[in-house]
C-alpha atoms as a PDB file:
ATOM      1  CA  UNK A   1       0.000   0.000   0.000  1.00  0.00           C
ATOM      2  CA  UNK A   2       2.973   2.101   0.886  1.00  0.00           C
ATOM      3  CA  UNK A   3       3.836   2.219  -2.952  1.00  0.00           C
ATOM      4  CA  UNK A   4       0.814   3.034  -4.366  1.00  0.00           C
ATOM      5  CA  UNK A   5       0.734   5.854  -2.149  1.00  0.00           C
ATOM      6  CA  UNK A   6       4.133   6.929  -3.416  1.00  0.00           C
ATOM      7  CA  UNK A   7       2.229   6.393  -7.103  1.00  0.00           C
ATOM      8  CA  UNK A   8       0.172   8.658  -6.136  1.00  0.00           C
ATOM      9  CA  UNK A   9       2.393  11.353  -4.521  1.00  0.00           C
ATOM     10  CA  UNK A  10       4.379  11.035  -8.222  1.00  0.00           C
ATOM     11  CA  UNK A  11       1.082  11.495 -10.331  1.00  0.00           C
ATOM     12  CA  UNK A  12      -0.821  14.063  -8.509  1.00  0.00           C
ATOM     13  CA  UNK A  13       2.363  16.442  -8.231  1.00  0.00           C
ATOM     14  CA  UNK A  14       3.702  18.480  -5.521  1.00  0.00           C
ATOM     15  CA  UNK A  15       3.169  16.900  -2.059  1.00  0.00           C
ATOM     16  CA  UNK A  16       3.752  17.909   1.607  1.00  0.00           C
ATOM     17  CA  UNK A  17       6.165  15.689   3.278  1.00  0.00           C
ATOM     18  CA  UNK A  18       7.410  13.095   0.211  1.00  0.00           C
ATOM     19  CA  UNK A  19       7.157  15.794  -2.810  1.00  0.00           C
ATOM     20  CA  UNK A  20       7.055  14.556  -6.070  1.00  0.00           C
ATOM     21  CA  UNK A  21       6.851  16.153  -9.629  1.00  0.00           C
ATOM     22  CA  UNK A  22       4.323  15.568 -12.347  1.00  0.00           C
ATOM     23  CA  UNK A  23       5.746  17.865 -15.456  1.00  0.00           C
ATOM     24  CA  UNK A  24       2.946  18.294 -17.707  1.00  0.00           C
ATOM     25  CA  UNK A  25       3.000  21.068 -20.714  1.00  0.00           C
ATOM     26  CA  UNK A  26       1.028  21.670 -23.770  1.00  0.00           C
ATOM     27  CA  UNK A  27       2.289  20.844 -27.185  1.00  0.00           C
ATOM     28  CA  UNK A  28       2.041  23.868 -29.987  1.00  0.00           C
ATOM     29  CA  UNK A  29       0.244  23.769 -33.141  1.00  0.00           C
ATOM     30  CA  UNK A  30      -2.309  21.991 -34.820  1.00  0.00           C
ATOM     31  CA  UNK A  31      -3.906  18.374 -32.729  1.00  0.00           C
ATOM     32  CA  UNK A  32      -2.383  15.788 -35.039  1.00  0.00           C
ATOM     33  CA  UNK A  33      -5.220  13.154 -34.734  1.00  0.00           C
ATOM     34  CA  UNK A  34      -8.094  14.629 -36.828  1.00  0.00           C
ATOM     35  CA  UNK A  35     -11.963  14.174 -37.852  1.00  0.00           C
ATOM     36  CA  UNK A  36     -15.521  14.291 -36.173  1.00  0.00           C
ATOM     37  CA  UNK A  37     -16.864  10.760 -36.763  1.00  0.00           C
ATOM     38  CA  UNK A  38     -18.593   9.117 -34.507  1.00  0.00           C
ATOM     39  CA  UNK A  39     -16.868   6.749 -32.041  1.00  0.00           C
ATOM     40  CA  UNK A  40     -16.020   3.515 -33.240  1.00  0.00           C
ATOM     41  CA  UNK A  41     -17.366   0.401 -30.991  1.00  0.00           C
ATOM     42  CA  UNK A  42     -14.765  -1.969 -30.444  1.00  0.00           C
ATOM     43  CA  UNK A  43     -14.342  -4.834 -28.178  1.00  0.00           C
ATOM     44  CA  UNK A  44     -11.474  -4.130 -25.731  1.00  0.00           C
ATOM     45  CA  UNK A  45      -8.399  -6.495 -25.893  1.00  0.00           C
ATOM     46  CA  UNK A  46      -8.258  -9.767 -23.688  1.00  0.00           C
ATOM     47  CA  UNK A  47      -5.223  -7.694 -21.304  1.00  0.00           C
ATOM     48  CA  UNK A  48      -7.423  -5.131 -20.782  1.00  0.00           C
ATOM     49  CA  UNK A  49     -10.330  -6.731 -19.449  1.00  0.00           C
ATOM     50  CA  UNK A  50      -8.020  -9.411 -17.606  1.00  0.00           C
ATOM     51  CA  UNK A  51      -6.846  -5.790 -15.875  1.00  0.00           C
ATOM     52  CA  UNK A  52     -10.127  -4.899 -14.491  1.00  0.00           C
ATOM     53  CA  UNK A  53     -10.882  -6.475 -11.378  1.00  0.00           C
ATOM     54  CA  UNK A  54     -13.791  -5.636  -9.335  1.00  0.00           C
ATOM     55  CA  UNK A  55     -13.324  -1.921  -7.781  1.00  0.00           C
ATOM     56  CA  UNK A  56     -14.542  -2.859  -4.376  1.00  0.00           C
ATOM     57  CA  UNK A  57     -11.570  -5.720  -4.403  1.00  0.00           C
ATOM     58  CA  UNK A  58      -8.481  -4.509  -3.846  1.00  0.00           C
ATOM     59  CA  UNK A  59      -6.261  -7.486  -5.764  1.00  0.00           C
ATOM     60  CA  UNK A  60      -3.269  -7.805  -2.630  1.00  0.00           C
ATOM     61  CA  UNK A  61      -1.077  -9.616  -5.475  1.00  0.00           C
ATOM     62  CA  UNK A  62      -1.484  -6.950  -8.479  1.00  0.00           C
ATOM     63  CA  UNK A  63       2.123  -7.344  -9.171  1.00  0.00           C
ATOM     64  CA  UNK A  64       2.521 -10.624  -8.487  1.00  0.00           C
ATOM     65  CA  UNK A  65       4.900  -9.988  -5.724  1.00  0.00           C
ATOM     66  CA  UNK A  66       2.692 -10.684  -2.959  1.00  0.00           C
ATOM     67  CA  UNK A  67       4.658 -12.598  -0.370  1.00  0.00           C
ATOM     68  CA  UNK A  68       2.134 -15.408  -0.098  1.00  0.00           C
ATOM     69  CA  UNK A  69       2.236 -16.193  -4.055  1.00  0.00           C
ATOM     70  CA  UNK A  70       6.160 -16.122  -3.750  1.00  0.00           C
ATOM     71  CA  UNK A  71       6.061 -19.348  -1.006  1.00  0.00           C
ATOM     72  CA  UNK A  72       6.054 -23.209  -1.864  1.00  0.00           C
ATOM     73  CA  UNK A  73       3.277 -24.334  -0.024  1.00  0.00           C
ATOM     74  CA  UNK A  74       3.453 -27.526  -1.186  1.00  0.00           C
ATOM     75  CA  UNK A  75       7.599 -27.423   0.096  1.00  0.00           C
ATOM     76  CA  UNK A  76       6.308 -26.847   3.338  1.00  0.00           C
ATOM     77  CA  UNK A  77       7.638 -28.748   6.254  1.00  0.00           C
ATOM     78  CA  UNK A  78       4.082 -29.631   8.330  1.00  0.00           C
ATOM     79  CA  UNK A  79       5.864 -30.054  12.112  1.00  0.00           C
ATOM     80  CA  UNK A  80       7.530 -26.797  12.028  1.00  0.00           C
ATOM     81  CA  UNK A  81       3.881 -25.132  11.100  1.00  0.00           C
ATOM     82  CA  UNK A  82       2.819 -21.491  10.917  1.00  0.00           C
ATOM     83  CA  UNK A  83       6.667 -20.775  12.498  1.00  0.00           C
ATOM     84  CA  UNK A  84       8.096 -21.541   9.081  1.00  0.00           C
ATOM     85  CA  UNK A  85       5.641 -20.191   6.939  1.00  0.00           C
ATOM     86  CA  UNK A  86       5.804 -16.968   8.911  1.00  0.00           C
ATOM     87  CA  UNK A  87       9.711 -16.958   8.423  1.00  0.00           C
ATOM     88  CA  UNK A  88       9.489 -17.755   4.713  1.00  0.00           C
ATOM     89  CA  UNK A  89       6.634 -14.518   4.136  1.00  0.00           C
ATOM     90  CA  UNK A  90       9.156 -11.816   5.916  1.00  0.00           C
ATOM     91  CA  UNK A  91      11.652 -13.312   3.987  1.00  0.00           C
ATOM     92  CA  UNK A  92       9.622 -12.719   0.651  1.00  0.00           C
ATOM     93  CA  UNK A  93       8.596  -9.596   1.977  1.00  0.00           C
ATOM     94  CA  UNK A  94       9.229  -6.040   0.617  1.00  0.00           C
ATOM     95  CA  UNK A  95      11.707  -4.212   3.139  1.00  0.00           C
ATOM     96  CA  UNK A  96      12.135  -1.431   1.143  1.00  0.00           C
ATOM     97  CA  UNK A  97      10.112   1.302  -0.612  1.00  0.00           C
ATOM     98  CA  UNK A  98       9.866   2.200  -4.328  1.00  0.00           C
ATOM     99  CA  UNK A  99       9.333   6.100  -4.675  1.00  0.00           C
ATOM    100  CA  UNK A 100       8.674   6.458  -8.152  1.00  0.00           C
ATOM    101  CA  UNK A 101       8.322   9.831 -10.379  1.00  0.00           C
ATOM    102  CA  UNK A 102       6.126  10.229 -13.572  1.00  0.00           C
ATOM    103  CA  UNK A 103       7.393  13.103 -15.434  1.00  0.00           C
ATOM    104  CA  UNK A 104       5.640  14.413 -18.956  1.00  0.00           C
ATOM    105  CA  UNK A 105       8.194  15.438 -21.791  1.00  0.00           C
ATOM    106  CA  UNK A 106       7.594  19.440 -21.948  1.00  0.00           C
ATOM    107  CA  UNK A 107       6.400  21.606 -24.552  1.00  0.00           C
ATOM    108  CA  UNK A 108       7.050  20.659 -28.324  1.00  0.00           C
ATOM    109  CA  UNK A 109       6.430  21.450 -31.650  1.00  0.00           C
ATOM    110  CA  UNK A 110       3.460  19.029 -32.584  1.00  0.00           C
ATOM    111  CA  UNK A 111       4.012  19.859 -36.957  1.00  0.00           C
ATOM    112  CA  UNK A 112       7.068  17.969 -37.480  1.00  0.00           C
ATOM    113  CA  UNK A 113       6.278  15.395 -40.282  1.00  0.00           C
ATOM    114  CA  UNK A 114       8.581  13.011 -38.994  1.00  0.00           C
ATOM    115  CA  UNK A 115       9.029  11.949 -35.047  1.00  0.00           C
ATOM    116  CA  UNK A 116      12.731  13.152 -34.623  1.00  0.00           C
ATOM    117  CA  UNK A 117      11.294  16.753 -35.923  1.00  0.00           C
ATOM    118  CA  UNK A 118       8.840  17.140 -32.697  1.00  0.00           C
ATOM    119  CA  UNK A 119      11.839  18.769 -30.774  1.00  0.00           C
ATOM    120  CA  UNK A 120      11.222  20.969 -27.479  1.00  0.00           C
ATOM    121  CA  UNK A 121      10.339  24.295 -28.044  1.00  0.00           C
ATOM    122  CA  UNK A 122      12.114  27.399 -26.073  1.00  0.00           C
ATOM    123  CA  UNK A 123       9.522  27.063 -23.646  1.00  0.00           C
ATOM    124  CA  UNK A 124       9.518  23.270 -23.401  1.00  0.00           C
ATOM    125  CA  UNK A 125      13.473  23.910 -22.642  1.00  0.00           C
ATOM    126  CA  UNK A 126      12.694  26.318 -20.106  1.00  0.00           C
ATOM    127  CA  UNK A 127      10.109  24.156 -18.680  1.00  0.00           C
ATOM    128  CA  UNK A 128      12.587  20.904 -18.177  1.00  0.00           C
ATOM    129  CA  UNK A 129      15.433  23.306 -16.744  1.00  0.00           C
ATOM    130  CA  UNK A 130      12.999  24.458 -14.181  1.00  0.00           C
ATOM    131  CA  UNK A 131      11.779  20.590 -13.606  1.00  0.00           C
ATOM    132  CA  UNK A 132      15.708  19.671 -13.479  1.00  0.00           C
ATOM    133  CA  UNK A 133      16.593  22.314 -10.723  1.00  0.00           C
ATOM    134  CA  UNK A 134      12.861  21.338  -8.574  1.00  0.00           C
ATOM    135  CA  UNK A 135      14.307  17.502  -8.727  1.00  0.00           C
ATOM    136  CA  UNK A 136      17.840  18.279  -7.630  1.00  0.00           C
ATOM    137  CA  UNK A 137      16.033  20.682  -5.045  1.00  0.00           C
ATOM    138  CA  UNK A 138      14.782  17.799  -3.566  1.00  0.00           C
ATOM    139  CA  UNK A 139      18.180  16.782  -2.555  1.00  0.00           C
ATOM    140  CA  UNK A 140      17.128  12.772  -3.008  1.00  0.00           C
ATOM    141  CA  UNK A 141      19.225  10.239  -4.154  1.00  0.00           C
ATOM    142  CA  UNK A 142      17.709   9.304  -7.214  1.00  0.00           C
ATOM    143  CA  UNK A 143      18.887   5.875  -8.788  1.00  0.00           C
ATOM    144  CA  UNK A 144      18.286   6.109 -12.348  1.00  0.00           C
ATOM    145  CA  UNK A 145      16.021   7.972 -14.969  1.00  0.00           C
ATOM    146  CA  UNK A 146      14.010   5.629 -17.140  1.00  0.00           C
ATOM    147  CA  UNK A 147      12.612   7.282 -20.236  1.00  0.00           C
ATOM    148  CA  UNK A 148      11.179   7.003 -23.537  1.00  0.00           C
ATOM    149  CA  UNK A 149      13.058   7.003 -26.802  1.00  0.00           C
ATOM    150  CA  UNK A 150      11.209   9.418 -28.355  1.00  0.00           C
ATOM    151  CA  UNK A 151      12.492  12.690 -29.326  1.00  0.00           C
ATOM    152  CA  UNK A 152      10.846  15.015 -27.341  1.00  0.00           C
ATOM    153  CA  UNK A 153      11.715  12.851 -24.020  1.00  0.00           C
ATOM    154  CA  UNK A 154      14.937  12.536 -24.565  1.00  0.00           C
ATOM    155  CA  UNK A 155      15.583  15.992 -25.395  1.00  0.00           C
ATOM    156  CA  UNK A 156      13.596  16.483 -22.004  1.00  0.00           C
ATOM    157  CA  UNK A 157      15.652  14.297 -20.607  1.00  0.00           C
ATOM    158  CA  UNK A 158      19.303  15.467 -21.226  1.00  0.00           C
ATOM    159  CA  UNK A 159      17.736  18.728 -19.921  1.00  0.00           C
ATOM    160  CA  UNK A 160      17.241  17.383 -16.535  1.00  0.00           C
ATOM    161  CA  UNK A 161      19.357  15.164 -16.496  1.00  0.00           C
ATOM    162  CA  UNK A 162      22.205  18.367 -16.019  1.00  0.00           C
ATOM    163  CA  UNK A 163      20.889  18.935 -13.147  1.00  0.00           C
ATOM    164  CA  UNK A 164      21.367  14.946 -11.567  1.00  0.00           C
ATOM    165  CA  UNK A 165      24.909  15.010 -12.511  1.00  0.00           C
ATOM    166  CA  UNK A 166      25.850  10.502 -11.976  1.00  0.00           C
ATOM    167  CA  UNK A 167      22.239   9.489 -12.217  1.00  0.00           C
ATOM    168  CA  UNK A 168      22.478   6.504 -14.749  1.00  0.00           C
ATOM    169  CA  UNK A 169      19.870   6.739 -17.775  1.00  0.00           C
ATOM    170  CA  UNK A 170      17.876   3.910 -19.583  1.00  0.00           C
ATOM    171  CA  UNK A 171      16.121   4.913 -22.162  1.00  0.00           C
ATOM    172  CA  UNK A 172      13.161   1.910 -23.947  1.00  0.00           C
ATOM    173  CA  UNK A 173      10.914   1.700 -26.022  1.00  0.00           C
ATOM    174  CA  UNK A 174       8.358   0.881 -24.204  1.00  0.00           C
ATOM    175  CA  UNK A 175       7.396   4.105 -22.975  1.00  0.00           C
ATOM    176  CA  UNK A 176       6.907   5.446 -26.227  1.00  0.00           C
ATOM    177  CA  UNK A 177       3.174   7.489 -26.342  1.00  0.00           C
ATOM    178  CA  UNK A 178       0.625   5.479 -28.050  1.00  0.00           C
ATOM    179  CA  UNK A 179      -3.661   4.651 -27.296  1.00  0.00           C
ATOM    180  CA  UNK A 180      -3.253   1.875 -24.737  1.00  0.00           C
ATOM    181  CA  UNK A 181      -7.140   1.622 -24.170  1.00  0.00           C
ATOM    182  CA  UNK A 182     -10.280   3.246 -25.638  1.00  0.00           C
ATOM    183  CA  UNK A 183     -11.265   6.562 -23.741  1.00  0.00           C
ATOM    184  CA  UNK A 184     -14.191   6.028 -21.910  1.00  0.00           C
ATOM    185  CA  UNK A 185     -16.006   8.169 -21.973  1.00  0.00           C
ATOM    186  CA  UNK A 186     -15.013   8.662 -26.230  1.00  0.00           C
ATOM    187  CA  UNK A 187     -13.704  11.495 -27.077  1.00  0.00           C
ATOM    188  CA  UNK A 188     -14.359  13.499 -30.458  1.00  0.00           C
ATOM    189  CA  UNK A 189     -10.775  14.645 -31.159  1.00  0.00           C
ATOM    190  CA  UNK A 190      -8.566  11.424 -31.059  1.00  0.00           C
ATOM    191  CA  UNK A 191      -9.646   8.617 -32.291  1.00  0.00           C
ATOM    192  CA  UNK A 192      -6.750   5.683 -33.159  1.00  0.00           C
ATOM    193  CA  UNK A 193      -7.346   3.175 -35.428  1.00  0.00           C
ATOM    194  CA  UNK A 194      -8.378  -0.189 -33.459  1.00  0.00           C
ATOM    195  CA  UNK A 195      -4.879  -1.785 -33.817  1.00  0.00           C
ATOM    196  CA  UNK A 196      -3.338   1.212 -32.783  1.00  0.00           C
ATOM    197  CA  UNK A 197      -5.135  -0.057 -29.401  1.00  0.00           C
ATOM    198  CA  UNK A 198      -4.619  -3.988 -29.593  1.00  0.00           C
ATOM    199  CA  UNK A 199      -0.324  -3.277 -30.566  1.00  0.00           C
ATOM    200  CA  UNK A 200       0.121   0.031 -28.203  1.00  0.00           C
ATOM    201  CA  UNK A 201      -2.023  -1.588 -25.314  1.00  0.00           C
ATOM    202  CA  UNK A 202      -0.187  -4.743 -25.366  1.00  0.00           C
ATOM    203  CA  UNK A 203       2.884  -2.616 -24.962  1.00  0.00           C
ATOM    204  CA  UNK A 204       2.226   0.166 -22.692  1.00  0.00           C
ATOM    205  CA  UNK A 205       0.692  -2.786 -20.144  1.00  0.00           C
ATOM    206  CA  UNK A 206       4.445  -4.613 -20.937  1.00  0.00           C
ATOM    207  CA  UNK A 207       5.344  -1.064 -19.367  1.00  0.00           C
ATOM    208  CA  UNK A 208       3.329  -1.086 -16.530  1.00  0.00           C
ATOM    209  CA  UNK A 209       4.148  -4.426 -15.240  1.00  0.00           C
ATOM    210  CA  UNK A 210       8.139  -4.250 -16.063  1.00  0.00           C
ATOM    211  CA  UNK A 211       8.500  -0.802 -14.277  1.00  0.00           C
ATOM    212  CA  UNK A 212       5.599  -0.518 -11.890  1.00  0.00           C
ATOM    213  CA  UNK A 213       5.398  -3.072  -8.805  1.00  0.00           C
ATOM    214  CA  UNK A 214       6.211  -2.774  -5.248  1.00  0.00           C
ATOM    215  CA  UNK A 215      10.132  -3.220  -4.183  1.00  0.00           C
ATOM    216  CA  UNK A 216      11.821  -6.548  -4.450  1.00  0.00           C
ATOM    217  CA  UNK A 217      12.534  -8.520  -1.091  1.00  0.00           C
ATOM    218  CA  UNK A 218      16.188  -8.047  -1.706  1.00  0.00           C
ATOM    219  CA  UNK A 219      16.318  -4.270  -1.886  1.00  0.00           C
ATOM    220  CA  UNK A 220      17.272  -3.075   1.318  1.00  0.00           C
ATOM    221  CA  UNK A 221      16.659   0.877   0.990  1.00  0.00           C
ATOM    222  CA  UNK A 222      14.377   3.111  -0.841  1.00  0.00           C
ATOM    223  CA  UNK A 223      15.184   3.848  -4.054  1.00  0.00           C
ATOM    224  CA  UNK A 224      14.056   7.034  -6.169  1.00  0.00           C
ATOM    225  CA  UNK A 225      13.555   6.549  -9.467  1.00  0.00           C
ATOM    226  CA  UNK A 226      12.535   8.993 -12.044  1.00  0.00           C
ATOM    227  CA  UNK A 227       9.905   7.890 -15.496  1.00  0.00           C
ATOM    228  CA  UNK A 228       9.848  10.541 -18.155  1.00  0.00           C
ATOM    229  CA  UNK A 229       7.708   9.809 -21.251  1.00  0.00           C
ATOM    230  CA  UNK A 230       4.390  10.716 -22.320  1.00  0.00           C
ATOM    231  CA  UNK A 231       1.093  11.768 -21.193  1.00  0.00           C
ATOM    232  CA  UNK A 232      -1.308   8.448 -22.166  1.00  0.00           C
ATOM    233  CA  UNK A 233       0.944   6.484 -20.651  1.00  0.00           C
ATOM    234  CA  UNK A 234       1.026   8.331 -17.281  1.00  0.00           C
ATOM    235  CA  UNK A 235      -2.763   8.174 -17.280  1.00  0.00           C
ATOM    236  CA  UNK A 236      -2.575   4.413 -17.876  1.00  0.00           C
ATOM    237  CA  UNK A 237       0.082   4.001 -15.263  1.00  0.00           C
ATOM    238  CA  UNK A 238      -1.784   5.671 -12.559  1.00  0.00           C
ATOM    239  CA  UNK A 239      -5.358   4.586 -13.854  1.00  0.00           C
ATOM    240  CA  UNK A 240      -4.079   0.928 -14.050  1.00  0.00           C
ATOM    241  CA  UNK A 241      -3.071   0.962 -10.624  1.00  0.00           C
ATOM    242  CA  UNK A 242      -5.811   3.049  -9.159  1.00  0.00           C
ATOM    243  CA  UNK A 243      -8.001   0.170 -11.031  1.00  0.00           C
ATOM    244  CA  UNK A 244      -6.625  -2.939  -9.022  1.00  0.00           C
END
């Protein structure tokens, strides 16, 4: 529970106590995604609906790391009893906190034909030097920045990242923006194709359960790690957990 709290802390924004940033600009020019048709119906993919438990059941093993689901029951020695399963669960318990920090790519230009042409605008430089100097402000040891390997966040984060001089960065694919679910309520001004939804889904959920799940048993102090990409997949990241 501690974690999703911290989720929380990262996506909401500023935060007494354990402050964390949510970056979030607007892009200039035109909305790429275009026409007023009416909203397609579509069946949602098999992941998604597999991600949708019941919202008055909160799912103790969302990230399969739940101590129970980690023990051998069936190893279990029957005279030493609820001694040595209680032993085995702190063992496979989380010691440690995960504090993690969801961070939007700032202001670009949206007309660029081609991806690597979206590049940061003056403000969107502006924006991540401010964001930089807030993190390092912070004066947290932050163990690595993950981000996407699209233009716009890296150029966001070699910004920042001047400002966390020896933070190690990792950048993947799999935070790249994309439609990882069908709004809901639709909206009338973006409106992906279907597969856009079945590949990007499939993907952005890879995301979720790679970089989002509660420390492992082995970690032994809290670690600060910082997630820059885009804005759907922030809202699927904090609606995905907020959902189990």
């Amino acid at each position: 529970m501690a974690f999703r709290q911290a989720l929380q802390l990262a996506a909401c924004g500023l935060a007494g106590g354990s402050a964390a940033v949510l970056f979030s600009a607007v892009a200039v020019g035109k909305p790429r995604a275009g026409g007023d048709a009416e909203p397609r119906a579509s069946e949602p993919p098999s992941w998604a609906v597999g991600a949708r438990p019941s919202p008055s059941v909160w799912d103790p093993n969302w990230d399969r790391r739940e101590p129970l689901s980690l023990v051998n029951l069936r190893k279990r020695n029957l005279e030493s009893g609820e001694e040595e399963l209680a032993s085995k669960l702190d063992h496979c318990k989380a010691k440690a906190t995960r504090h993690i920090f969801l961070i939007r790519h700032s202001q670009y230009h949206v007309d660029g034909s081609l991806e690597k042409e979206r590049t940061l605008t003056p403000l969107g430089r502006e924006q991540a030097e401010l964001t930089g100097l807030r993190l390092a402000s912070l004066g947290l040891k932050f163990d690595k920045i993950v981000h996407s390997s699209m233009t716009r966040a890296i150029e966001t984060t070699d910004i920042i990242s001047k400002h966390l001089p020896g933070v190690c960065r990792v950048s993947t694919d799999l935070l790249r923006e994309g439609a990882p679910i069908e709004p809901d309520p639709p909206v009338s001004h973006w409106k992906p194709e279907a597969v856009q939804y079945y590949e990007d889904g499939a993907r952005i959920e890879a995301a979720f359960r790679n970089y989002i799940h509660r420390a492992d048993a082995r970690q032994e102090e809290d670690s600060y790690e910082i997630f820059i990409c885009h804005a759907n997949v922030i809202r699927y990241i904090v609606c995905r957990d907020s959902s189990e």
